[in-house]
Protein backbone atom coordinates (compact mmCIF):
# COMPACT_ATOMS: atom_id res chain seq x y z
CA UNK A 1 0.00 0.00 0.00
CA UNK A 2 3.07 2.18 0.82
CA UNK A 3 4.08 1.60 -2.97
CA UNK A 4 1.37 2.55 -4.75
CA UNK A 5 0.78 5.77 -2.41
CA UNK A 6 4.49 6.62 -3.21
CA UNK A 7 3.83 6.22 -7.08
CA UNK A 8 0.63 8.27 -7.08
CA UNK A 9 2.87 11.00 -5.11
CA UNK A 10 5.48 11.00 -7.76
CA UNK A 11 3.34 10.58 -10.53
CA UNK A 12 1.33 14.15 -9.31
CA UNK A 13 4.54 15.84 -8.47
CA UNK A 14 5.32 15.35 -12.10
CA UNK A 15 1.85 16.26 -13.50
CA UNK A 16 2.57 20.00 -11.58
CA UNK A 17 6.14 19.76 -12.83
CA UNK A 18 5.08 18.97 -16.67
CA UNK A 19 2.24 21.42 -16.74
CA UNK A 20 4.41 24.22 -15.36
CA UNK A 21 7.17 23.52 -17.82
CA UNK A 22 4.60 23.78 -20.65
CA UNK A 23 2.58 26.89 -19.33
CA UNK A 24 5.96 28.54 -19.37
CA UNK A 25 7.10 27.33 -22.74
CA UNK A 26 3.64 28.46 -24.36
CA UNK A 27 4.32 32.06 -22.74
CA UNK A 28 8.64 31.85 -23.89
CA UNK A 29 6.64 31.26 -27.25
CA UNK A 30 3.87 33.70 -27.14
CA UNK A 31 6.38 36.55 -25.83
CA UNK A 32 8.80 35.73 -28.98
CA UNK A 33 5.95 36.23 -31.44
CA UNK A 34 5.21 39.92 -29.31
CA UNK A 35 8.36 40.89 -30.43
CA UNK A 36 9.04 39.12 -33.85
CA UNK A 37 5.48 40.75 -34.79
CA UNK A 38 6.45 44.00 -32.66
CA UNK A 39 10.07 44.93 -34.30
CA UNK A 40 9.11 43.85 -37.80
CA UNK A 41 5.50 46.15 -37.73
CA UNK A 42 3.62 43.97 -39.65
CA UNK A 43 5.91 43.80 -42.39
CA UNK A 44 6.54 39.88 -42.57
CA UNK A 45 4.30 37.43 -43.64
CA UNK A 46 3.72 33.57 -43.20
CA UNK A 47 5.97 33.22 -39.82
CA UNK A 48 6.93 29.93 -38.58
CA UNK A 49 8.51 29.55 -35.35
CA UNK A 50 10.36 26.26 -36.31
CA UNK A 51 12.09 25.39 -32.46
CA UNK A 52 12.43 26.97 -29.48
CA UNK A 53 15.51 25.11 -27.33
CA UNK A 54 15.89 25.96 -23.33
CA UNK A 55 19.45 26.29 -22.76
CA UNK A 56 18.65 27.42 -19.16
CA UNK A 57 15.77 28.70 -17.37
CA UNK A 58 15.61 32.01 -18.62
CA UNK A 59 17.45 31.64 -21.78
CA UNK A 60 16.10 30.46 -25.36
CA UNK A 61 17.20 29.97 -28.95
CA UNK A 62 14.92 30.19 -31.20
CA UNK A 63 14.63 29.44 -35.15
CA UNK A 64 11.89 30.85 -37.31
CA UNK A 65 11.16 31.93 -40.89
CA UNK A 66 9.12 33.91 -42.87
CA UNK A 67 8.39 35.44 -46.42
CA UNK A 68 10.20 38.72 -46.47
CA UNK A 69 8.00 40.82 -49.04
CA UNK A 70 10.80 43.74 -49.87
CA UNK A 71 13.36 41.00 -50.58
CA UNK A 72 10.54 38.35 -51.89
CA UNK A 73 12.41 35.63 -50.26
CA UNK A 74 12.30 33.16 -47.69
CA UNK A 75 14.44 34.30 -44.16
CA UNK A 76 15.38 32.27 -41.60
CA UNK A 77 16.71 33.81 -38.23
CA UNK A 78 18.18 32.08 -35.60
CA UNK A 79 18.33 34.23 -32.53
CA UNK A 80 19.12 33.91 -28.23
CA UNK A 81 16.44 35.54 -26.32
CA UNK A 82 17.11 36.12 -22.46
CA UNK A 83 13.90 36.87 -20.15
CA UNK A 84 13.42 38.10 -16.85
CA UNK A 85 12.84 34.96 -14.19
CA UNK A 86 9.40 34.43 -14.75
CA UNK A 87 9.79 34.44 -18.26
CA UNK A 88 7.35 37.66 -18.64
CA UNK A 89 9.68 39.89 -20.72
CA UNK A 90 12.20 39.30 -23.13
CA UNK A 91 15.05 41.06 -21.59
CA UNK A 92 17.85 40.87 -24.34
CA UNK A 93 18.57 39.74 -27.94
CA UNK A 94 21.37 38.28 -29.55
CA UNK A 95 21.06 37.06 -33.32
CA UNK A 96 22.93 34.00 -34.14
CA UNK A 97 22.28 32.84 -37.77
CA UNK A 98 20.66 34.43 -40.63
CA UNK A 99 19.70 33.03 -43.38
CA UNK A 100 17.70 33.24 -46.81
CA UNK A 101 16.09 30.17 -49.06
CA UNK A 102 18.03 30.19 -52.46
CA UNK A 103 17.66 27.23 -54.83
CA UNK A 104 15.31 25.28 -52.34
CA UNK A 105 18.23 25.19 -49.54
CA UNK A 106 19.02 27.60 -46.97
CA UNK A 107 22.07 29.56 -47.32
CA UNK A 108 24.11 32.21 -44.99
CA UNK A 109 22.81 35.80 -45.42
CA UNK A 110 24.67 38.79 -45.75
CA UNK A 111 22.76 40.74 -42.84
């Protein structure tokens, strides 16, 4: 009897631990699109946030694309976000990769 109340323990302390994980992934997520929508005004179209990795708790890298209509190209970005602790506000932004589709691959951009 000990067992199965130890297993029912563990198995709850991970449901809280899961959900938590994925309530703050949804807001790393929706706080990225804030400010992929808010820095390009409106001027992208078709984004696709492609991965977000956690490299620790407040830092993410995250790879999306879009159709770039002044270019009228594919882009892909790779960039590091940093948030505050409770992963409310982005706090700082480093880009990593850019990239543009040319010849169905994608190849290193010059910006």
């Amino acid at each position: 009897m000990k067992n199965v109340f130890k297993l029912s323990l563990v198995t709850l302390l991970l449901s809280f631990i899961l959900a938590a994980c994925s309530d703050g992934n949804s807001l790393v997520k929706k706080r990225i699109t804030q400010r992929i929508d808010q820095k390009s005004m409106g001027m992208i179209k078709d984004l696709d946030i492609e991965s977000i990795e956690s490299v620790d708790a407040a830092t993410f890298i995250c790879i999306y694309n879009f159709s770039n209509p002044m270019l009228n190209k594919k882009v892909r970005l790779t960039k590091q976000y940093t948030f505050t602790t409770d992963l409310d506000s982005i706090v700082g932004v480093k880009d990593l990769k850019s990239e543009m589709e040319s010849g169905g691959e994608w190849v290193k951009a010059g910006f």
